[in-house]
Protein backbone atom coordinates (compact mmCIF):
# COMPACT_ATOMS: atom_id res chain seq x y z
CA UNK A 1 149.57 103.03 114.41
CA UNK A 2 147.37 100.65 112.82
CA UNK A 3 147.09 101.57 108.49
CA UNK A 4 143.81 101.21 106.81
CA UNK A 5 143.97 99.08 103.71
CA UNK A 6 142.08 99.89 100.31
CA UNK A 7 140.33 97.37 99.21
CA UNK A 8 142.05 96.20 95.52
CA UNK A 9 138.77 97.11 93.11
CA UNK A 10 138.15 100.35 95.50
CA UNK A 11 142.36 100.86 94.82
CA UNK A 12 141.73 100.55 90.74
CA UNK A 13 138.14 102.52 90.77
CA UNK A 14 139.83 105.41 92.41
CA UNK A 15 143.07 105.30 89.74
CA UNK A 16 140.89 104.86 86.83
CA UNK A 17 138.44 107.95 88.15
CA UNK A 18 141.73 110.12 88.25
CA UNK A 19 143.13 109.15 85.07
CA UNK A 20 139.82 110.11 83.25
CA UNK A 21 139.78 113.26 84.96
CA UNK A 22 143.75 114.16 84.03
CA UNK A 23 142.64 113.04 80.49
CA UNK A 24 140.10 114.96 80.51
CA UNK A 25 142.03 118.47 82.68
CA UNK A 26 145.38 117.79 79.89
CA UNK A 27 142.49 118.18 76.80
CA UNK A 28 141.14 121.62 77.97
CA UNK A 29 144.88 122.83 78.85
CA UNK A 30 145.58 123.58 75.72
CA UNK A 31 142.65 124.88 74.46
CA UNK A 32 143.91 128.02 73.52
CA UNK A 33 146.23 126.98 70.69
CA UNK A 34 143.12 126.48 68.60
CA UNK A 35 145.00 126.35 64.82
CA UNK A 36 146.32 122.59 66.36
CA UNK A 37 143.10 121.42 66.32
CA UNK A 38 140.52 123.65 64.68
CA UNK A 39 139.79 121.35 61.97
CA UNK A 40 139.65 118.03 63.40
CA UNK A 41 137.29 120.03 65.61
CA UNK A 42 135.20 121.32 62.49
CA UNK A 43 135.42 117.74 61.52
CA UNK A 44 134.61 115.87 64.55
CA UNK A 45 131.81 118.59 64.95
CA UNK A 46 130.03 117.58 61.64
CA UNK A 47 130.48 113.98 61.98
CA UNK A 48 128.51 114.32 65.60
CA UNK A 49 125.91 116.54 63.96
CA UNK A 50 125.36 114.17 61.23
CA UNK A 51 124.91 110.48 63.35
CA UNK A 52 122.83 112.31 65.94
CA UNK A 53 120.42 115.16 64.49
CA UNK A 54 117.64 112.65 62.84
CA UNK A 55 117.85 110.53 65.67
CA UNK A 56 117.12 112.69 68.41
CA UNK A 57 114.51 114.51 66.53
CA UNK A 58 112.92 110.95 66.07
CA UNK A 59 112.90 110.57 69.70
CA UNK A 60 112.01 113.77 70.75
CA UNK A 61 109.03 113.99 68.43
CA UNK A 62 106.98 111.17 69.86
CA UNK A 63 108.65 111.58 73.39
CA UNK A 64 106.88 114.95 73.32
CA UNK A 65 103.37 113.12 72.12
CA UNK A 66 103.72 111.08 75.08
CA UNK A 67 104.25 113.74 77.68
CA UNK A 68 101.78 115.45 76.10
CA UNK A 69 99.11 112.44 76.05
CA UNK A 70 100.03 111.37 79.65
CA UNK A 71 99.68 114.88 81.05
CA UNK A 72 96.66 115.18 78.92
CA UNK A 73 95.06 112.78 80.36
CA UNK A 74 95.20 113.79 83.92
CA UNK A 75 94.85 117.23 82.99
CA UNK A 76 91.35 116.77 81.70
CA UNK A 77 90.12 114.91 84.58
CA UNK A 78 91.03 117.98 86.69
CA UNK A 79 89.56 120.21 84.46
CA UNK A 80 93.05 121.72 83.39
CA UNK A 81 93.35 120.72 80.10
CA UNK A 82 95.10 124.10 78.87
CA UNK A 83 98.01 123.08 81.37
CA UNK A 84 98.97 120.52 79.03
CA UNK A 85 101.38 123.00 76.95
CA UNK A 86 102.65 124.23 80.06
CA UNK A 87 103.87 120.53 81.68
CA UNK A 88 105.17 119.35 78.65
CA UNK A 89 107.51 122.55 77.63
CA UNK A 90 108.81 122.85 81.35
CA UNK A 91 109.18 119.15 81.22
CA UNK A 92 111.34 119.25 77.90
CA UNK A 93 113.41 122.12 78.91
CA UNK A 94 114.41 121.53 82.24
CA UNK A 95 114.98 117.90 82.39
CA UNK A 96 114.49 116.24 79.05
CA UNK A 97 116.83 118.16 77.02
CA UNK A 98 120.00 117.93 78.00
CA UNK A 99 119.27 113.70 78.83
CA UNK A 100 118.20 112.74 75.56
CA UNK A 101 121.33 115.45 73.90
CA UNK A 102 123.35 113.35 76.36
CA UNK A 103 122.27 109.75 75.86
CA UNK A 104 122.44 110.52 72.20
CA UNK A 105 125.55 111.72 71.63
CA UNK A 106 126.98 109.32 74.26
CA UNK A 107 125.58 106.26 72.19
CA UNK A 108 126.22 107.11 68.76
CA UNK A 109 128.75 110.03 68.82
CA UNK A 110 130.43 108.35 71.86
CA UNK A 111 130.90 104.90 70.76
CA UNK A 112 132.27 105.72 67.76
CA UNK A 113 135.15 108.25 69.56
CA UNK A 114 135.45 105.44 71.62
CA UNK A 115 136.16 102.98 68.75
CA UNK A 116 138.01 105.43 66.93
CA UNK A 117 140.94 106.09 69.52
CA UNK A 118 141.18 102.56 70.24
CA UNK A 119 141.61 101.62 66.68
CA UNK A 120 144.34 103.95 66.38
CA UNK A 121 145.29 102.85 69.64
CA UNK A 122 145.94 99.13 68.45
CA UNK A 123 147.62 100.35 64.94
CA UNK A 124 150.07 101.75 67.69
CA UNK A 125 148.67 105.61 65.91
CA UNK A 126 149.18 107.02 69.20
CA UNK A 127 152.52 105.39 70.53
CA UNK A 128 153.53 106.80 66.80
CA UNK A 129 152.39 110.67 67.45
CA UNK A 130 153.98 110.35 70.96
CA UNK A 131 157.35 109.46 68.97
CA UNK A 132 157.14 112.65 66.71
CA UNK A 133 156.55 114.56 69.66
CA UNK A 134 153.02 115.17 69.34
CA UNK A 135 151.05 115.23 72.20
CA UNK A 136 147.61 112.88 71.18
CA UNK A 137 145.21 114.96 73.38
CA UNK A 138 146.46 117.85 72.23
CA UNK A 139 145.79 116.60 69.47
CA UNK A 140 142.90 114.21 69.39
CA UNK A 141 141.13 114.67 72.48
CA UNK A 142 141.05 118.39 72.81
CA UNK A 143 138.92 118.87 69.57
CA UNK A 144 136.46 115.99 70.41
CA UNK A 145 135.49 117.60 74.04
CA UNK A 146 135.09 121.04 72.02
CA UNK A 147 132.64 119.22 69.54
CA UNK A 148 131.08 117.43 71.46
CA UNK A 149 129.94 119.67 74.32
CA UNK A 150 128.80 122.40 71.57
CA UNK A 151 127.33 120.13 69.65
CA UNK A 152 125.11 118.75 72.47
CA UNK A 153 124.52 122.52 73.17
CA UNK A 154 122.62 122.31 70.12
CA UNK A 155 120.68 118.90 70.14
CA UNK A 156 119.06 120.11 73.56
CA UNK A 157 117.53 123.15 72.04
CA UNK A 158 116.76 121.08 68.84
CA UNK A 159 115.06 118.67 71.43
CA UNK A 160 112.26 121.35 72.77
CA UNK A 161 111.57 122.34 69.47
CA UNK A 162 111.21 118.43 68.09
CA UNK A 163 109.52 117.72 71.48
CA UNK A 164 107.21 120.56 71.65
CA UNK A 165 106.13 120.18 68.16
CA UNK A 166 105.11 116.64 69.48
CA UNK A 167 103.17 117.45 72.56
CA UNK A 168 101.37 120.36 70.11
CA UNK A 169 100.12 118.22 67.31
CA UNK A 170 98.73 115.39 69.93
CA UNK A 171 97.20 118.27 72.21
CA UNK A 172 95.93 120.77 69.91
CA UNK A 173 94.83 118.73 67.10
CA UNK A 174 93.66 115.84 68.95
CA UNK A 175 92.44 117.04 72.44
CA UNK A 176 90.99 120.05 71.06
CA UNK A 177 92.86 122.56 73.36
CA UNK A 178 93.96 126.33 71.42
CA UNK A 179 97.90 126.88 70.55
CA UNK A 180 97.33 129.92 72.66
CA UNK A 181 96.90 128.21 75.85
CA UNK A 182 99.58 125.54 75.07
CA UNK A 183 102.15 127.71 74.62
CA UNK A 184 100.65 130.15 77.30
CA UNK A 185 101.06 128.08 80.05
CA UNK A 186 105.14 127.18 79.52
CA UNK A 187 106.10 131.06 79.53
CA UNK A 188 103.86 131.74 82.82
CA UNK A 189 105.93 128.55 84.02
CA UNK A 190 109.71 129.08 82.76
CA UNK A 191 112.22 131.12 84.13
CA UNK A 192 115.12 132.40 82.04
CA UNK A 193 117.46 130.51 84.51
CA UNK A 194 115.83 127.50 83.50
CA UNK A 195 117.05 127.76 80.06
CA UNK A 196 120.66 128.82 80.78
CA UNK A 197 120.63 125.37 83.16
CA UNK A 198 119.82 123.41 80.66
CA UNK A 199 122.14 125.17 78.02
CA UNK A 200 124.71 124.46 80.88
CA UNK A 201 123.99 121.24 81.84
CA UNK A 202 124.20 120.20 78.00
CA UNK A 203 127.44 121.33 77.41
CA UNK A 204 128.74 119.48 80.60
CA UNK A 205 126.87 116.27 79.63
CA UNK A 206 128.76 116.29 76.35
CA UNK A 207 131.86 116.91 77.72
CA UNK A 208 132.11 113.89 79.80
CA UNK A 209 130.79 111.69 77.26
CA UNK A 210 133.39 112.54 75.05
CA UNK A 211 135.86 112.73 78.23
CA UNK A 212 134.71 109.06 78.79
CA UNK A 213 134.83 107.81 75.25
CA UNK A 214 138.44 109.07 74.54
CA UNK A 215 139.68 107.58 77.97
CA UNK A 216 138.04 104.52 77.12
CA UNK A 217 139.46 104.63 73.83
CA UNK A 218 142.69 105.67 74.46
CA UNK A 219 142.94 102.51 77.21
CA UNK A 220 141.30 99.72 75.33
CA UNK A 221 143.31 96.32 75.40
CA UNK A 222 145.53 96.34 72.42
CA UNK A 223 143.08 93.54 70.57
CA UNK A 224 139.68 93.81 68.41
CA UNK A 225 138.09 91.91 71.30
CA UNK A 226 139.30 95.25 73.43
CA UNK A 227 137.89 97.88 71.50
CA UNK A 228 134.49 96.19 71.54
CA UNK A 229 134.66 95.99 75.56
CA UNK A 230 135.75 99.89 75.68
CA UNK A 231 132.77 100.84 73.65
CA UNK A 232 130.45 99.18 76.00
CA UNK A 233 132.05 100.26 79.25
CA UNK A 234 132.42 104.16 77.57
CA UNK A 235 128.49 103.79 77.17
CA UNK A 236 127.65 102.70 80.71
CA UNK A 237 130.14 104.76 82.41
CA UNK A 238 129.12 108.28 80.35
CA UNK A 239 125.44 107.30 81.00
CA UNK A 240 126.06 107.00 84.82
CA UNK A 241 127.74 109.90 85.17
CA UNK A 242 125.30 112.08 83.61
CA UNK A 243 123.03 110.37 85.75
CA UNK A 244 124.73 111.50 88.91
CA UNK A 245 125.64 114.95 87.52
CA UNK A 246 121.81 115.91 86.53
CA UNK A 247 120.80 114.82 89.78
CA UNK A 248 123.44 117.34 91.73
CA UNK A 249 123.08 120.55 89.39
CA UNK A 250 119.14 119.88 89.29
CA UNK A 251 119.22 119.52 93.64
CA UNK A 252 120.92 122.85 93.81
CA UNK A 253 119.31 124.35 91.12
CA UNK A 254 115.55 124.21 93.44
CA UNK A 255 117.31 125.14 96.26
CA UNK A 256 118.69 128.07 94.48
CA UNK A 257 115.89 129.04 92.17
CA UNK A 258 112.72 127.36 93.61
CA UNK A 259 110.17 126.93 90.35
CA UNK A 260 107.13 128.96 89.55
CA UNK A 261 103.73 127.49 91.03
């Protein structure tokens, strides 16, 4: 009987995929003993909040103009002007959130995980912990999953607020239409599920980019030149899987709960 051979990179893609995931299964295991790592949790938690809060409200804020002026714009040759508020709240709580939470925290919360473990990585931190009998995602990786999810949690509701402020200024005080309509048209068009999706789907997004920044980290060549190349591939890798996950819980999510017309 003939055996079917893996192709070498198809061989490595697979192993890396379920080393991430045991990573990532081993952090969450011991989530229960939280005194181990409550306060590099409270610490990693404030670091994340503090190197992502003004930047995603400076993206939201004119992300939300846009939407706002785009919709706007075909809105008023339709005669549906008051719609605007509508389209640009569903728009930032369904699908807009919990991207830009995850982009964000994958570029500048991520990277610097990613940099962080693979420093200690080269200083030989981790071989050291492993010596004393301290397990380093216990100890390291279980707090930064914890932070990082819950702190994305938040970004994506401070998103709709940043965003919504946007699309309000640019449609109320520029195209003349009344805050009552523009906020009257996104609760005739959301759904409670649609909030607890997004809540959902942020947590999950930060999850794996911290999942992917502390594998990266944690299996950076043991050089400068390394760390640099983890930090890249931790970026690419946590933006294409949040890519393929938002496209899978958003699928089942219209089958499931088809959206207000």
């Amino acid at each position: 009987m003939a055996t079917v051979r893996v192709p070498a990179r198809v061989h490595d893609l697979l192993g890396e995929t379920g080393e991430l995931f045991v990573v990532a299964l081993e952090g969450l295991r011991r989530t229960w003993d939280v005194r181990a790592w409550f306060w590099e949790f409270v610490e990693q938690s404030l670091f994340l909040a503090r190197v992502t809060s003004v930047p995603v409200i400076l993206v939201s804020l004119p992300l939300g103009a846009t939407v706002a002026l785009q919709v706007g714009q075909l809105a008023a040759q339709l005669g549906a002007q008051s719609a605007t508020g509508g389209a640009v709240v569903v728009g930032l709580v369904r699908e807009v959130a919990p991207i830009a939470a995850a982009l964000i925290i994958a570029g500048a919360g991520g990277s610097a995980m990613t940099a962080d473990m693979g420093a200690r990585r080269i200083r030989d931190e981790l071989a050291a912990m492993e010596v004393m009998a301290v397990n380093p995602i216990h100890r390291l990786v279980t707090p930064r999953l914890w932070a990082s999810s819950m702190v994305s949690t938040l970004l994506a509701s401070l998103v709709i607020v940043a965003g919504a402020a946007g699309g309000f200024v640019f449609n109320v005080l520029l195209q003349d239409v009344t805050p009552g309509a523009y906020f009257d048209g996104a609760v005739s068009l959301l759904q409670i599920s649609d909030l607890v999706v997004t809540l959902l789907k942020s947590w999950l997004f930060g999850l794996i980019a911290a999942m992917v920044a502390c594998y990266m980290g944690m299996n950076c060549a043991g050089s400068p030149v390394g760390v640099g190349q983890a930090v890249n591939r931790a970026i690419v890798v946590a933006f294409m899987l949040v890519f393929a996950l938002n496209y899978v819980i958003t699928t089942v999510y219209f089958v499931a709960f088809p959206p207000r017309i």
